[in-house]
C-alpha atoms as a PDB file:
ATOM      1  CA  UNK A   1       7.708   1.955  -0.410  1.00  0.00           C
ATOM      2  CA  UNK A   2       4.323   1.982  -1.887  1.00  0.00           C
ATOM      3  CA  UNK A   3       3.704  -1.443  -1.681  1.00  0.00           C
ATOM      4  CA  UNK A   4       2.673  -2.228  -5.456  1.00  0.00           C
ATOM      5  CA  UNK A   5       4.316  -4.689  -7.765  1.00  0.00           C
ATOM      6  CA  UNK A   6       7.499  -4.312  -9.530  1.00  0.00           C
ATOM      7  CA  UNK A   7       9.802  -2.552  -8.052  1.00  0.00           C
ATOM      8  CA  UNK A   8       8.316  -1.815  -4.953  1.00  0.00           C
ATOM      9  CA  UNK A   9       7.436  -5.690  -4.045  1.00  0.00           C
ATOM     10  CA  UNK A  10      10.847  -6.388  -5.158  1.00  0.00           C
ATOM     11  CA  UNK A  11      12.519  -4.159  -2.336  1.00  0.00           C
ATOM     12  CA  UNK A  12      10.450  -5.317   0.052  1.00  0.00           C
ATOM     13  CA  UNK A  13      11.418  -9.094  -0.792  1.00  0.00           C
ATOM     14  CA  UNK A  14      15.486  -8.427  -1.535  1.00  0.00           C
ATOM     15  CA  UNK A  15      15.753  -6.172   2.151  1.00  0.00           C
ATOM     16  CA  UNK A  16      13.367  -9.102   3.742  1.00  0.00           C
ATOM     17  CA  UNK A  17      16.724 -11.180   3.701  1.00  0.00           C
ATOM     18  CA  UNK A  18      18.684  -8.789   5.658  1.00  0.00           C
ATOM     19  CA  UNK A  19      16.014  -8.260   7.985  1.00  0.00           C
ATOM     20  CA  UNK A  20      15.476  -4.798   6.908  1.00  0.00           C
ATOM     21  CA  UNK A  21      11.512  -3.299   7.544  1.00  0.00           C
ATOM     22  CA  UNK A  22      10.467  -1.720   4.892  1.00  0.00           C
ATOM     23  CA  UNK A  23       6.953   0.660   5.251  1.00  0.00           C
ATOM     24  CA  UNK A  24       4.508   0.607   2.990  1.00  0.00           C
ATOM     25  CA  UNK A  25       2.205   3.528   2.851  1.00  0.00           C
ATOM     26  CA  UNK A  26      -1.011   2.505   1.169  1.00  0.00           C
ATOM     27  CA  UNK A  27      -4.343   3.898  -0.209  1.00  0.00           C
ATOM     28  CA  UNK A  28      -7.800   2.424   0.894  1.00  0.00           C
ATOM     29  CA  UNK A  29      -8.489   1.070  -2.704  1.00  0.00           C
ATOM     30  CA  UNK A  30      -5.043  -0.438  -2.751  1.00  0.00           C
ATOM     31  CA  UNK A  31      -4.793  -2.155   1.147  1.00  0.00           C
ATOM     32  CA  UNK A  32      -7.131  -4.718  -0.726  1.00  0.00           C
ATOM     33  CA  UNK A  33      -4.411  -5.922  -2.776  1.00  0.00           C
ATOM     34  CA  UNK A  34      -1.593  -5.641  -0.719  1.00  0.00           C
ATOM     35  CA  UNK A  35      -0.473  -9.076   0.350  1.00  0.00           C
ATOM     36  CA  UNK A  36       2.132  -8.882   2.738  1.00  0.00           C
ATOM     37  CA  UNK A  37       3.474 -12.529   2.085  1.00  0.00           C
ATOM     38  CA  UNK A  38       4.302 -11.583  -1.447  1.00  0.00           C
ATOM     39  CA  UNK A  39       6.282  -8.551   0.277  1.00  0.00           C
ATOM     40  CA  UNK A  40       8.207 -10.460   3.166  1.00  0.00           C
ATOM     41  CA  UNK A  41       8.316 -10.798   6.645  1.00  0.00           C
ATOM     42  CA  UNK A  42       9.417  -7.501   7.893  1.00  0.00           C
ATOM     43  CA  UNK A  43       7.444  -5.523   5.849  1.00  0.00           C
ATOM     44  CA  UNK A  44       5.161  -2.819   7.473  1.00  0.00           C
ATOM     45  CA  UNK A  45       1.707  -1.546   6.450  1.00  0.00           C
ATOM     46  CA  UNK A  46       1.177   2.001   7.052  1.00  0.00           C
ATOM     47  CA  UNK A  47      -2.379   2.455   6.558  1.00  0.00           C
ATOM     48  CA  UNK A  48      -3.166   6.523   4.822  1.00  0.00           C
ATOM     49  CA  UNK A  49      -6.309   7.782   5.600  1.00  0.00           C
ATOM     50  CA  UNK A  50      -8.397  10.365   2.931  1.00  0.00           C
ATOM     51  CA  UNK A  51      -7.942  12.995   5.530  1.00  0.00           C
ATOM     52  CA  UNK A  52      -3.803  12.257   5.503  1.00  0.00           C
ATOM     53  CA  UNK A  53      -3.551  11.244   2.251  1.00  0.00           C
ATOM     54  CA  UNK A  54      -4.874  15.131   1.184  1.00  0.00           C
ATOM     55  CA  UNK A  55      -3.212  16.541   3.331  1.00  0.00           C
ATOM     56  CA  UNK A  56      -0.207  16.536   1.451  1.00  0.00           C
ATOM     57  CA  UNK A  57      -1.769  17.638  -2.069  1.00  0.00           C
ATOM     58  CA  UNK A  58      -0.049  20.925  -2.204  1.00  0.00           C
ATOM     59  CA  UNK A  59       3.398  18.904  -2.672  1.00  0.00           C
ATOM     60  CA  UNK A  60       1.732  17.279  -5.413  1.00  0.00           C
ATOM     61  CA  UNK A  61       0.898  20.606  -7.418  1.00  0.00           C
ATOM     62  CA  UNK A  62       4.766  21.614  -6.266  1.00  0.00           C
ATOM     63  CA  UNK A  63       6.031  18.914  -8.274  1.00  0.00           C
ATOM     64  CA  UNK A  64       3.527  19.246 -11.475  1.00  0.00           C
ATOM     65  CA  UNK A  65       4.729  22.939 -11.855  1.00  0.00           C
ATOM     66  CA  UNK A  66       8.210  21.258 -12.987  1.00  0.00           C
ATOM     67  CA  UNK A  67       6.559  18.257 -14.688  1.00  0.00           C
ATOM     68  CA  UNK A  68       3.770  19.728 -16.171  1.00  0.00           C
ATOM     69  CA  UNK A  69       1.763  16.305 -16.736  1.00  0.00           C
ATOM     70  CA  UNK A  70      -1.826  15.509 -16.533  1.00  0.00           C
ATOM     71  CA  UNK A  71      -3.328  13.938 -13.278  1.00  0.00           C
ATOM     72  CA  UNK A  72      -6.400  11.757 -13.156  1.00  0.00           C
ATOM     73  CA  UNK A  73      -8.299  10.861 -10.628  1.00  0.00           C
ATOM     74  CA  UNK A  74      -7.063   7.584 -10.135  1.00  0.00           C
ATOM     75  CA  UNK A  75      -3.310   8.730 -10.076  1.00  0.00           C
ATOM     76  CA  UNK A  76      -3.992  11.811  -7.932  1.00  0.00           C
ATOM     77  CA  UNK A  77      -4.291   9.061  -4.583  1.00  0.00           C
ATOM     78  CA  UNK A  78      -1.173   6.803  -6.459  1.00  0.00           C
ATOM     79  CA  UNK A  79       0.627  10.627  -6.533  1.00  0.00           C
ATOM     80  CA  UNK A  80      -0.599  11.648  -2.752  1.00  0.00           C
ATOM     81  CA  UNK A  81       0.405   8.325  -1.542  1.00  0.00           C
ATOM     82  CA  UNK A  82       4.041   8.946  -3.098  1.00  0.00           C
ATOM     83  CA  UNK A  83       4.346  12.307  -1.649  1.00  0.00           C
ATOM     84  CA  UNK A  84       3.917  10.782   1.832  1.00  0.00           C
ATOM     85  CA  UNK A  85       6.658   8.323   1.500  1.00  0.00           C
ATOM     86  CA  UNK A  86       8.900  11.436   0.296  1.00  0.00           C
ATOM     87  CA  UNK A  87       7.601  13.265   3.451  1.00  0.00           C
ATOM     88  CA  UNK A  88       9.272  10.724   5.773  1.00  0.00           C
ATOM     89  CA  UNK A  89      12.434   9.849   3.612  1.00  0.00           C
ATOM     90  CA  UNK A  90      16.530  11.401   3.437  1.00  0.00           C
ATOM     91  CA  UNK A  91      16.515   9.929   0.730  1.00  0.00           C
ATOM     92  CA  UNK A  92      15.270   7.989  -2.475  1.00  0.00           C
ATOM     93  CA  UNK A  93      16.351   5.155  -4.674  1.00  0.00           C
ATOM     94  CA  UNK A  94      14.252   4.941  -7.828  1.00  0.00           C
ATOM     95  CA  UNK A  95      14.026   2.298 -10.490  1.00  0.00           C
ATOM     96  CA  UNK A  96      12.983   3.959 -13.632  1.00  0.00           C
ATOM     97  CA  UNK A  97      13.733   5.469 -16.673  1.00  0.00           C
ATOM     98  CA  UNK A  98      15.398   9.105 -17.121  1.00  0.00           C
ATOM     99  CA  UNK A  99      13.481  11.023 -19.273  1.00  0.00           C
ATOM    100  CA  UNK A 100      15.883  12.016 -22.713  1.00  0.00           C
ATOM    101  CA  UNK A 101      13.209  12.550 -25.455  1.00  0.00           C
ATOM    102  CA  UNK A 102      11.696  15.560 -24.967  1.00  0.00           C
ATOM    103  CA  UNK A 103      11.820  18.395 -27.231  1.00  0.00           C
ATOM    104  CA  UNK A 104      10.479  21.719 -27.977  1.00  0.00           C
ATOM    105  CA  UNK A 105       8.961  23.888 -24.837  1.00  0.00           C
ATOM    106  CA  UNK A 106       9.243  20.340 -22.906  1.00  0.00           C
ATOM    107  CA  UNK A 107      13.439  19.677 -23.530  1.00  0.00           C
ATOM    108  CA  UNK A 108      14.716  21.225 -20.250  1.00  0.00           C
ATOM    109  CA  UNK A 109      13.059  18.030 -18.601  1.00  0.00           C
ATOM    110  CA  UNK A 110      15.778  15.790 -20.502  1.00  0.00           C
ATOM    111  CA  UNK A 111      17.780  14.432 -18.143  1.00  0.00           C
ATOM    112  CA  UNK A 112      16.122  16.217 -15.312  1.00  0.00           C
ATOM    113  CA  UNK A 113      12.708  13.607 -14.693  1.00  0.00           C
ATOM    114  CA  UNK A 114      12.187  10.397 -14.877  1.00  0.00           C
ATOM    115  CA  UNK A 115       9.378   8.353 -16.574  1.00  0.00           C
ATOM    116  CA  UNK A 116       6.095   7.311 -15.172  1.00  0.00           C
ATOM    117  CA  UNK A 117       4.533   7.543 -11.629  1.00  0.00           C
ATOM    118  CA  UNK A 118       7.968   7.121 -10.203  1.00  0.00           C
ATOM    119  CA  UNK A 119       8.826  10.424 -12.114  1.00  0.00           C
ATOM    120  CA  UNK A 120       6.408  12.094  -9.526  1.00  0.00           C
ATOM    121  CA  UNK A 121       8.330  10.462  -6.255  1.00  0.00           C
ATOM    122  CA  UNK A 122      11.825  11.828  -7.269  1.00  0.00           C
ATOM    123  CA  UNK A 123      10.402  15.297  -8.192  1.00  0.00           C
ATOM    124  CA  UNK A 124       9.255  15.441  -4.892  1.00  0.00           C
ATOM    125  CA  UNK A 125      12.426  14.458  -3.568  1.00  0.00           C
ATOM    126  CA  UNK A 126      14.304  17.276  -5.340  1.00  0.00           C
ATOM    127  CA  UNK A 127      11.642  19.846  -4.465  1.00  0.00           C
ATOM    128  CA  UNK A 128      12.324  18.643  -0.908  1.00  0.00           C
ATOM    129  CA  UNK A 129      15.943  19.253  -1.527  1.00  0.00           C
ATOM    130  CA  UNK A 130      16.578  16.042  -0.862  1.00  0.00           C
ATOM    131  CA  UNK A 131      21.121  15.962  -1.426  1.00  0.00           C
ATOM    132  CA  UNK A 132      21.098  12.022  -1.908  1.00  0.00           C
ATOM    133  CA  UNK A 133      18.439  11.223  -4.994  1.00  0.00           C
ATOM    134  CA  UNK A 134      19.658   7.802  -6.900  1.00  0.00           C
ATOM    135  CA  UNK A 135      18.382   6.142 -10.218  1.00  0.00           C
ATOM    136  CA  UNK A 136      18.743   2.822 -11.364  1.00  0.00           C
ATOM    137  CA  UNK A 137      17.669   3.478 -15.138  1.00  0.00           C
ATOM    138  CA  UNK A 138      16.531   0.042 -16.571  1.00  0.00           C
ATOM    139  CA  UNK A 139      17.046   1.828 -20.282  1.00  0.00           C
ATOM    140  CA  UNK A 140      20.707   3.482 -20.091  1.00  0.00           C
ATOM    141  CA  UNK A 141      21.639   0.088 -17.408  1.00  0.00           C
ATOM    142  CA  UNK A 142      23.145   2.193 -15.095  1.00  0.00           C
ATOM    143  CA  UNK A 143      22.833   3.853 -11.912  1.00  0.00           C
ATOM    144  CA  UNK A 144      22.855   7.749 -11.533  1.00  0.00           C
ATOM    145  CA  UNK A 145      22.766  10.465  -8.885  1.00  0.00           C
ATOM    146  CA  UNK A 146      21.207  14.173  -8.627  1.00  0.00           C
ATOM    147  CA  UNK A 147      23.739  16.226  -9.283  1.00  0.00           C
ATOM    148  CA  UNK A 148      22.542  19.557  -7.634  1.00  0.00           C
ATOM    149  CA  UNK A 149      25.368  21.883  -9.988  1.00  0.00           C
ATOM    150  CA  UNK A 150      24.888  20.255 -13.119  1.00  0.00           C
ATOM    151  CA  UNK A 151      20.926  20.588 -12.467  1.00  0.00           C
ATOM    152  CA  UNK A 152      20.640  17.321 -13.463  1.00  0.00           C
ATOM    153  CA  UNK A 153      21.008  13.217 -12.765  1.00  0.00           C
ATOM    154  CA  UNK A 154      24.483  12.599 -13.860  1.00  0.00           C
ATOM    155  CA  UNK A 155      25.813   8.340 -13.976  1.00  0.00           C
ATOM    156  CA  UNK A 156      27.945   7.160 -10.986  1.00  0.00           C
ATOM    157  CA  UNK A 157      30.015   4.249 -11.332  1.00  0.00           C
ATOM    158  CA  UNK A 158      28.548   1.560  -8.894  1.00  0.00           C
ATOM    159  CA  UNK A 159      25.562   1.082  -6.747  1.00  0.00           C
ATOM    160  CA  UNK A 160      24.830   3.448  -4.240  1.00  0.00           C
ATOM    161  CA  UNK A 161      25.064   2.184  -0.642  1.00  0.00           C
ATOM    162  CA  UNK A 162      20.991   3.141   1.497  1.00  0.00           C
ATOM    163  CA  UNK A 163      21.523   5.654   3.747  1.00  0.00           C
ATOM    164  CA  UNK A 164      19.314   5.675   6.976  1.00  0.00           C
ATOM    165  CA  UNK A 165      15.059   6.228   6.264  1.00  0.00           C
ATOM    166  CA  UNK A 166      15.623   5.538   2.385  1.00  0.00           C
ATOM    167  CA  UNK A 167      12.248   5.771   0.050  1.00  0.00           C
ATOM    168  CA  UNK A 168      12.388   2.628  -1.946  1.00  0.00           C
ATOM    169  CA  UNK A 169      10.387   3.240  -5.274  1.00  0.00           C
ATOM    170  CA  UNK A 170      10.132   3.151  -8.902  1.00  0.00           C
ATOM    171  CA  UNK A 171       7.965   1.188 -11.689  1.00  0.00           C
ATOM    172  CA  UNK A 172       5.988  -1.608 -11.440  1.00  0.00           C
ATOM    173  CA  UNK A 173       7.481  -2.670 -15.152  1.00  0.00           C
ATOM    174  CA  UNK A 174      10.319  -4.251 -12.999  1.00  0.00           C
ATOM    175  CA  UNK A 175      13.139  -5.430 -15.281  1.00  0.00           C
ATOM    176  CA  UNK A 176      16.037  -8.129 -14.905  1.00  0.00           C
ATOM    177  CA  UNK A 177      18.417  -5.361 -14.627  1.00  0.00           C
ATOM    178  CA  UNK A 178      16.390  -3.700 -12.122  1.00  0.00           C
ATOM    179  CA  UNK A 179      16.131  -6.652  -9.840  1.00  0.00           C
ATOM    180  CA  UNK A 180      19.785  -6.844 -10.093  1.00  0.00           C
ATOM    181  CA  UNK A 181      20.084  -3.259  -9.011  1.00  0.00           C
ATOM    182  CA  UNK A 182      17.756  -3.430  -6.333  1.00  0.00           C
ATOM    183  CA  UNK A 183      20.417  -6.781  -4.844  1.00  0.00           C
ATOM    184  CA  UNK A 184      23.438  -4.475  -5.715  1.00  0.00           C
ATOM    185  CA  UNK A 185      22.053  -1.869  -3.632  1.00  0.00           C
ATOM    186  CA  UNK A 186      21.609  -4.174  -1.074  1.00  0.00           C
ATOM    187  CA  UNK A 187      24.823  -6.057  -1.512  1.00  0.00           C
ATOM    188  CA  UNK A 188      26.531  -3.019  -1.155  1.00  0.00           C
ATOM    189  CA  UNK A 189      24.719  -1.679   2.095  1.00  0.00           C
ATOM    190  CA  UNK A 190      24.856  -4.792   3.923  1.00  0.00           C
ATOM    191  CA  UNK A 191      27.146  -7.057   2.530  1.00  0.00           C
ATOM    192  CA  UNK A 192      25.921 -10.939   0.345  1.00  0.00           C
ATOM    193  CA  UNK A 193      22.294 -12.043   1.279  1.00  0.00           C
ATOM    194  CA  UNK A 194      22.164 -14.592   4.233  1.00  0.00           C
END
């Protein structure tokens, strides 16, 4: 996980009750406002320094080629810090929204990307390879799965069950439903909450 609000925060607190770690890889700028507490008692801070947090910048540029969107400064280290927790992951589970409005030169990314800085982590899962990429999107209410064939994320019917070294992102615009996925998920995996 990355540590931030939403969606992140929220898997750290709903795996907290199984007694599931979670790692949190985090920038300089944002180990100020990480607050473990908020994030419960098993999760891990994995410190990135610049020199590893650069390091990875070439998976970065892999996944703009297919997303073609502009990177600032700021999001460049939010982006670097993303492709680290990809790095170490089999797979992802991403609360988000799958991208459907695009048109013109931009249309083959419908149903392909997802919204947002999350958009960047599951790019970098599928330019991994990564078999085993799930969204929760808060929009459609539903939870879908990379389907390699169809080129494309394609709805399953229930929540998927973590496999082993998961990345745990997606937005920090955290919605009911995607709490409720984020429990589901867990529910699934390791049975009601304690």
């Amino acid at each position: 996980s990355g540590g931030a609000k939403g969606a992140d925060a929220s898997w750290n607190r709903v795996l907290a009750k199984y007694d599931v770690p979670v790692v949190n890889y985090l920038t300089k700028g944002m180990g100020k406002k990480y607050d473990s507490k908020k994030l419960g008692k098993n999760s891990i801070r994995r410190d990135l320094s610049e020199k590893d947090l650069y390091s990875l910048g070439h998976i970065v540029d892999k996944a703009n080629r297919t997303l073609q969107r502009p990177i600032s400064d700021k999001n460049l280290k939010i982006f670097l810090r993303n492709a680290h927790q990809i790095k170490e992951a089999n797979s992802v589970f991403a609360i988000g929204e799958i991208v459907t409005n695009k048109s013109g030169k931009d249309a083959h990314l419908n149903g392909r990307t997802v919204d947002g800085g999350t958009g960047w982590g599951v790019q970098m899962a599928l330019d991994k390879g990564l078999q085993k990429v799930f969204v929760f999107d808060q929009k459609q209410n539903s939870w879908f799965k990379w389907n390699r064939d169809a080129n494309a994320f394609t709805p399953i019917l229930e929540a998927p069950k973590l496999t082993r070294n998961p990345a745990l992102i997606g937005t920090r615009t955290l919605r009911d439903s995607g709490k409720q996925a984020i429990k589901d998920v867990a529910e699934k995996t390791f049975g009601i909450a304690p």
